[in-house]
PDB file of N, CA and C in Angstrom:
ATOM      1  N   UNK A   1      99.179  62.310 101.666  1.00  0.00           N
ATOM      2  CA  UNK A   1     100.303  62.848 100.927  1.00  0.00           C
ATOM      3  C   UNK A   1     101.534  62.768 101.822  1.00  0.00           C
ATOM      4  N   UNK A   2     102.429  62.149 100.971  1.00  0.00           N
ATOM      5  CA  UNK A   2     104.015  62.186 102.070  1.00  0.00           C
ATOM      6  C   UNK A   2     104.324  63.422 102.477  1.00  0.00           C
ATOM      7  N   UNK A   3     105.276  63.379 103.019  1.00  0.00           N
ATOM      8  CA  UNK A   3     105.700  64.652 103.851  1.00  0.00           C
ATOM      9  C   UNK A   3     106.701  65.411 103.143  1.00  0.00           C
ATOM     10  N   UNK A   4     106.761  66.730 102.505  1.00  0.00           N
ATOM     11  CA  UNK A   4     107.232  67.487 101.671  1.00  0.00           C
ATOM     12  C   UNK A   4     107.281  67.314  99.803  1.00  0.00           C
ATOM     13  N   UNK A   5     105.714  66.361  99.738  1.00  0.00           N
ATOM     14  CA  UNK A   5     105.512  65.753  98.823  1.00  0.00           C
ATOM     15  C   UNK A   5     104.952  67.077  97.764  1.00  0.00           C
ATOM     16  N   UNK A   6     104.735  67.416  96.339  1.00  0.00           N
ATOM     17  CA  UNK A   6     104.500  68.556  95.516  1.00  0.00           C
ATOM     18  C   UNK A   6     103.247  68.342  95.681  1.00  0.00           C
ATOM     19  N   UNK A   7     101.993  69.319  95.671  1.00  0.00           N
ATOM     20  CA  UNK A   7     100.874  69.140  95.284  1.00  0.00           C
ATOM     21  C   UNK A   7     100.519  69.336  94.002  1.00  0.00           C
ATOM     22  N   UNK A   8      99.251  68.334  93.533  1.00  0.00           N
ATOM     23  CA  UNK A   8      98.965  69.093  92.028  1.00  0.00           C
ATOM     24  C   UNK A   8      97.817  70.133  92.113  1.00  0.00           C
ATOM     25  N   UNK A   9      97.770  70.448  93.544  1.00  0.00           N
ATOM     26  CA  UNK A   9      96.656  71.132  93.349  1.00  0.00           C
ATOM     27  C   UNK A   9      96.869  72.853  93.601  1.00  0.00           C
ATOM     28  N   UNK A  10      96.560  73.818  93.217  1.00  0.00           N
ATOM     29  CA  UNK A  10      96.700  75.169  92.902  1.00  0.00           C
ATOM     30  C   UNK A  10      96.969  75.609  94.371  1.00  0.00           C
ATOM     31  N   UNK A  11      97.414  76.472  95.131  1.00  0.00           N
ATOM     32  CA  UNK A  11      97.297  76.901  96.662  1.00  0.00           C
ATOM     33  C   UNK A  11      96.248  78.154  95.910  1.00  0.00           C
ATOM     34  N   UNK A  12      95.512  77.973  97.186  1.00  0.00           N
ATOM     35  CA  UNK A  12      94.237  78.875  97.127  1.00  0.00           C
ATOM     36  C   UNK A  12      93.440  78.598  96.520  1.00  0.00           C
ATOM     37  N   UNK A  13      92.918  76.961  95.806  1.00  0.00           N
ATOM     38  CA  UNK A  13      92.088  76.447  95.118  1.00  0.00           C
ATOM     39  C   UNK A  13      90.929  76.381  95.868  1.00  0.00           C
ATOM     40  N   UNK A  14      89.616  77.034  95.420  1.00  0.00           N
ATOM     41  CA  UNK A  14      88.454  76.399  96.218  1.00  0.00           C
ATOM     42  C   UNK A  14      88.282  77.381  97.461  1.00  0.00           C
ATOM     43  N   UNK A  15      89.255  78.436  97.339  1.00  0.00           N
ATOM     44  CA  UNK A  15      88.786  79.535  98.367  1.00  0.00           C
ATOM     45  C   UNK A  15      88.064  80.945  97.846  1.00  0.00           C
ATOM     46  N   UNK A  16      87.781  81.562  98.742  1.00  0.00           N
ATOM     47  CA  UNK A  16      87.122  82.737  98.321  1.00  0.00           C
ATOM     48  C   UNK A  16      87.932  84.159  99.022  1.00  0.00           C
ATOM     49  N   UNK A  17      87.750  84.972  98.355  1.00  0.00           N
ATOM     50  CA  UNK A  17      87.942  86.239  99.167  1.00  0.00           C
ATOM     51  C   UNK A  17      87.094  86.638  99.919  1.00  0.00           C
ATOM     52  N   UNK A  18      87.338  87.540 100.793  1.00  0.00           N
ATOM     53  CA  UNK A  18      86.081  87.812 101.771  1.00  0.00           C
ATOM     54  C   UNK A  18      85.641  88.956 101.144  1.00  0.00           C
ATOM     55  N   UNK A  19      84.372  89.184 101.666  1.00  0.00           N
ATOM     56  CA  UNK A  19      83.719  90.237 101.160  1.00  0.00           C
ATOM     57  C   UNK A  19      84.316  91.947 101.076  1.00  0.00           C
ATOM     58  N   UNK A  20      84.510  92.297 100.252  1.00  0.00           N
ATOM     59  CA  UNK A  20      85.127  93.947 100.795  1.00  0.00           C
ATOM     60  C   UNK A  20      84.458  94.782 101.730  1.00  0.00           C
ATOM     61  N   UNK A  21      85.547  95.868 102.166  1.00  0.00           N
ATOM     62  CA  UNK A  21      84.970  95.956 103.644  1.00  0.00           C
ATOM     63  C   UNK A  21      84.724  97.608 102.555  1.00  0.00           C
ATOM     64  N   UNK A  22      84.465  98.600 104.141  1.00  0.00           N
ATOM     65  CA  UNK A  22      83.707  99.590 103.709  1.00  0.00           C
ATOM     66  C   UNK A  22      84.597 100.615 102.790  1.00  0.00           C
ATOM     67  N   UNK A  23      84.253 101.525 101.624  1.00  0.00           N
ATOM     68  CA  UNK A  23      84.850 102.252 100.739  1.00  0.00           C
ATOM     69  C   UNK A  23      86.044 102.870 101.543  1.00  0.00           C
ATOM     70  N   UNK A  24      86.767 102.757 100.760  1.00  0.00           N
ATOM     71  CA  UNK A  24      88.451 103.296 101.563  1.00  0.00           C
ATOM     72  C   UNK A  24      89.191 102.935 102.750  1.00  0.00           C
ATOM     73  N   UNK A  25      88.702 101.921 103.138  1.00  0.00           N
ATOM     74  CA  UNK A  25      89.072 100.719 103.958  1.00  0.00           C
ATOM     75  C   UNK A  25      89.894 100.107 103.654  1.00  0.00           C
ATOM     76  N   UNK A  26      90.360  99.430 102.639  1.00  0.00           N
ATOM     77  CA  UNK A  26      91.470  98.773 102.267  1.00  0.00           C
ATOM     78  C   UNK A  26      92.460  98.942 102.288  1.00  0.00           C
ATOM     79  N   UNK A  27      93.331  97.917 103.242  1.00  0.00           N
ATOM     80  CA  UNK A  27      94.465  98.076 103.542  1.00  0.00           C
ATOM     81  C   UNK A  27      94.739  98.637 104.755  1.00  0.00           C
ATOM     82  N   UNK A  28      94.077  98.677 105.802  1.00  0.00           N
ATOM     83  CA  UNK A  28      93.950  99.455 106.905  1.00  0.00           C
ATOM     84  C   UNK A  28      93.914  98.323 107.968  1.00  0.00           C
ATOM     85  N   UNK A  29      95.277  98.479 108.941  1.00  0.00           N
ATOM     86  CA  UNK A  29      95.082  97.699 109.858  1.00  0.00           C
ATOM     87  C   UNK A  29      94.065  97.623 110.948  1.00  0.00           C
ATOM     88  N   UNK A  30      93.522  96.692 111.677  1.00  0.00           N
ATOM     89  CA  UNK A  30      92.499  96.609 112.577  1.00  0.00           C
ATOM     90  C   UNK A  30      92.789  95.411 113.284  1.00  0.00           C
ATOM     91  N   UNK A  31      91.828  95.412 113.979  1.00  0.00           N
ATOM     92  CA  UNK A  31      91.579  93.567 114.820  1.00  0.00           C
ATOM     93  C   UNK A  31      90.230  94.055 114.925  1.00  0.00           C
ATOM     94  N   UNK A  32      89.909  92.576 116.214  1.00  0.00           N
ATOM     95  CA  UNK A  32      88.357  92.466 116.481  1.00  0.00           C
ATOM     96  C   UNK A  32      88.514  92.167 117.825  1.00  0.00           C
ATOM     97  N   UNK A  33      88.132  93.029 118.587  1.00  0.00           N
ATOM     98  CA  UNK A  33      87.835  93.009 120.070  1.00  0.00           C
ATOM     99  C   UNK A  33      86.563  92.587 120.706  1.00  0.00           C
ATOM    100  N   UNK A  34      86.577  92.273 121.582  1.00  0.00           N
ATOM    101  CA  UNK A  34      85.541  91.882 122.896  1.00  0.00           C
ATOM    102  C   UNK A  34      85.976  92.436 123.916  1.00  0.00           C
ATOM    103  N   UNK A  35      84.588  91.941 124.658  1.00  0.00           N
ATOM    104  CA  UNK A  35      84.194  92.253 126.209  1.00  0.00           C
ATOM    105  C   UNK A  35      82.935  92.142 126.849  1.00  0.00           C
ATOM    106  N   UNK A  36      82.779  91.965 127.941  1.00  0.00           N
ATOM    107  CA  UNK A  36      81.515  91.027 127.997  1.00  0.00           C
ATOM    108  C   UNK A  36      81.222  92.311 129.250  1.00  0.00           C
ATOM    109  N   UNK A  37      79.715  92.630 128.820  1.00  0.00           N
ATOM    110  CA  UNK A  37      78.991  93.484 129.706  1.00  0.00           C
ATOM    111  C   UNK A  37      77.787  93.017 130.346  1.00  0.00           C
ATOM    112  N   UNK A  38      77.710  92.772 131.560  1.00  0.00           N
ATOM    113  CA  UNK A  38      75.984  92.640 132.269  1.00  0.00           C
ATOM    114  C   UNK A  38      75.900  91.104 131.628  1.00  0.00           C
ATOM    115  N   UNK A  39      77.182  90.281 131.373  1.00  0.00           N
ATOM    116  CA  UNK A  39      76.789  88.719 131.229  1.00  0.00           C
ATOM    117  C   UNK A  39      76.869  88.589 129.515  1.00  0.00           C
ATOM    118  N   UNK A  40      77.007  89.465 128.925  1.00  0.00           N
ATOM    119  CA  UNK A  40      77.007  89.262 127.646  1.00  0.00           C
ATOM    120  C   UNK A  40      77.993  89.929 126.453  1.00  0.00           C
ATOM    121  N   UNK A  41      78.597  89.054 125.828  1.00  0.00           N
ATOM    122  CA  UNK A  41      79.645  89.068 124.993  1.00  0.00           C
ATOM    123  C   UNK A  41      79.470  89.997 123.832  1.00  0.00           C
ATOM    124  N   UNK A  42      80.280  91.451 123.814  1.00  0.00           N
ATOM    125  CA  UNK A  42      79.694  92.089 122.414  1.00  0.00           C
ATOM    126  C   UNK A  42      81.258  92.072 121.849  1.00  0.00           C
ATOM    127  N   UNK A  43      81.728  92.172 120.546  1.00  0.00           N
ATOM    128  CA  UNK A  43      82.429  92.075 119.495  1.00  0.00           C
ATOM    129  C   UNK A  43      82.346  93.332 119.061  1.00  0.00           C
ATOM    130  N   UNK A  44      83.609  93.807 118.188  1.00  0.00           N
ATOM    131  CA  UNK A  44      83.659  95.103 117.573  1.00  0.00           C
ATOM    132  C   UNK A  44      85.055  95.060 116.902  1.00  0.00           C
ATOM    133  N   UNK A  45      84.885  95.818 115.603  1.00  0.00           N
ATOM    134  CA  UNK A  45      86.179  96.064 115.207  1.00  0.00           C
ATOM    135  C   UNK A  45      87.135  97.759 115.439  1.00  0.00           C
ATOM    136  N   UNK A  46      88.479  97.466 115.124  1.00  0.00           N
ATOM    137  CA  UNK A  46      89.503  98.362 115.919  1.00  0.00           C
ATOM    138  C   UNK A  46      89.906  98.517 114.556  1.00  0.00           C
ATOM    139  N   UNK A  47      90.268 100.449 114.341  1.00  0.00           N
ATOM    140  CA  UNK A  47      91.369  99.969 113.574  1.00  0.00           C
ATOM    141  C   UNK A  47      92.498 101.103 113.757  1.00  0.00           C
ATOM    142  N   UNK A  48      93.232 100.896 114.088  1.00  0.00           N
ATOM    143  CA  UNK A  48      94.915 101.104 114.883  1.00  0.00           C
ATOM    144  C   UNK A  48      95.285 102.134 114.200  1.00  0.00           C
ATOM    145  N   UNK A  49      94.657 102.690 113.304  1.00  0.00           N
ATOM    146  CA  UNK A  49      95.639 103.931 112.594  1.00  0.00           C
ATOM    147  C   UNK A  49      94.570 105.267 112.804  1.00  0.00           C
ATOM    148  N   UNK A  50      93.542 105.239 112.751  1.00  0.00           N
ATOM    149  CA  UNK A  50      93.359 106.133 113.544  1.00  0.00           C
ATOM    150  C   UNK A  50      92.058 105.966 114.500  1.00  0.00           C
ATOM    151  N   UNK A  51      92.278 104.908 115.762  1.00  0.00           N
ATOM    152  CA  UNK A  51      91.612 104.960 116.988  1.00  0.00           C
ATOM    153  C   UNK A  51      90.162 105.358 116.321  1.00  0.00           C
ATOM    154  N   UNK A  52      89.396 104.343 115.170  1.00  0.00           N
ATOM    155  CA  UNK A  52      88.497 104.227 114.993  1.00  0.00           C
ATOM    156  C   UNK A  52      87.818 102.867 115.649  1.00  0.00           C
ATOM    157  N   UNK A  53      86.519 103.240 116.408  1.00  0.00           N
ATOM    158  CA  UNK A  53      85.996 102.080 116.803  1.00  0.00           C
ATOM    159  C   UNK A  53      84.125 101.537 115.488  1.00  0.00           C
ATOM    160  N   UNK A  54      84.561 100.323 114.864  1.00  0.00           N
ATOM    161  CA  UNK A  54      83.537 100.019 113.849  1.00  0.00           C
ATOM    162  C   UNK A  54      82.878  99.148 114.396  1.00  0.00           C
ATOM    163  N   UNK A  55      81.466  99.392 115.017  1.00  0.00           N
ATOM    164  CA  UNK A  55      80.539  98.281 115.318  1.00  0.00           C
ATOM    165  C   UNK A  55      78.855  98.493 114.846  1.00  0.00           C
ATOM    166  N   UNK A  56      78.207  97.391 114.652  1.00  0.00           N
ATOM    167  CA  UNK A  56      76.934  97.415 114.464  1.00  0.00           C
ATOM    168  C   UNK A  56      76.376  98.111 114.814  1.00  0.00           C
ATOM    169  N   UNK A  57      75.103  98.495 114.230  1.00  0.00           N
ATOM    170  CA  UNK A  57      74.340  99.304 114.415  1.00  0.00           C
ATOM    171  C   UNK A  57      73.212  99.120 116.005  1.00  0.00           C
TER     172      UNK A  57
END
């Protein structure tokens, strides 16, 4: 496709939403942090409004 050419195709065609997160969650800022302990990488989510930490069980 040229460069600033129209698409015929829909934006957001062929995507999905992600799964909803937990009841009353929505809309709540966060990220996803790391850090690696004893050699190994664990993941977790943050969420910034009130200094909740959400990780696996």
């Amino acid at each position: 496709m040229a460069e600033n050419a129209i698409s015929d195709t829909t934006p957001g065609a062929g995507t999905m939403d992600p799964a909803p997160g937990p009841t009353g969650r929505t809309g709540v800022v966060g990220g996803i942090e790391s850090l690696t302990l004893d050699g190994r990488r664990l993941w977790f989510g943050f969420d910034f409004t009130s200094d909740q930490v959400l990780s696996p069980p």
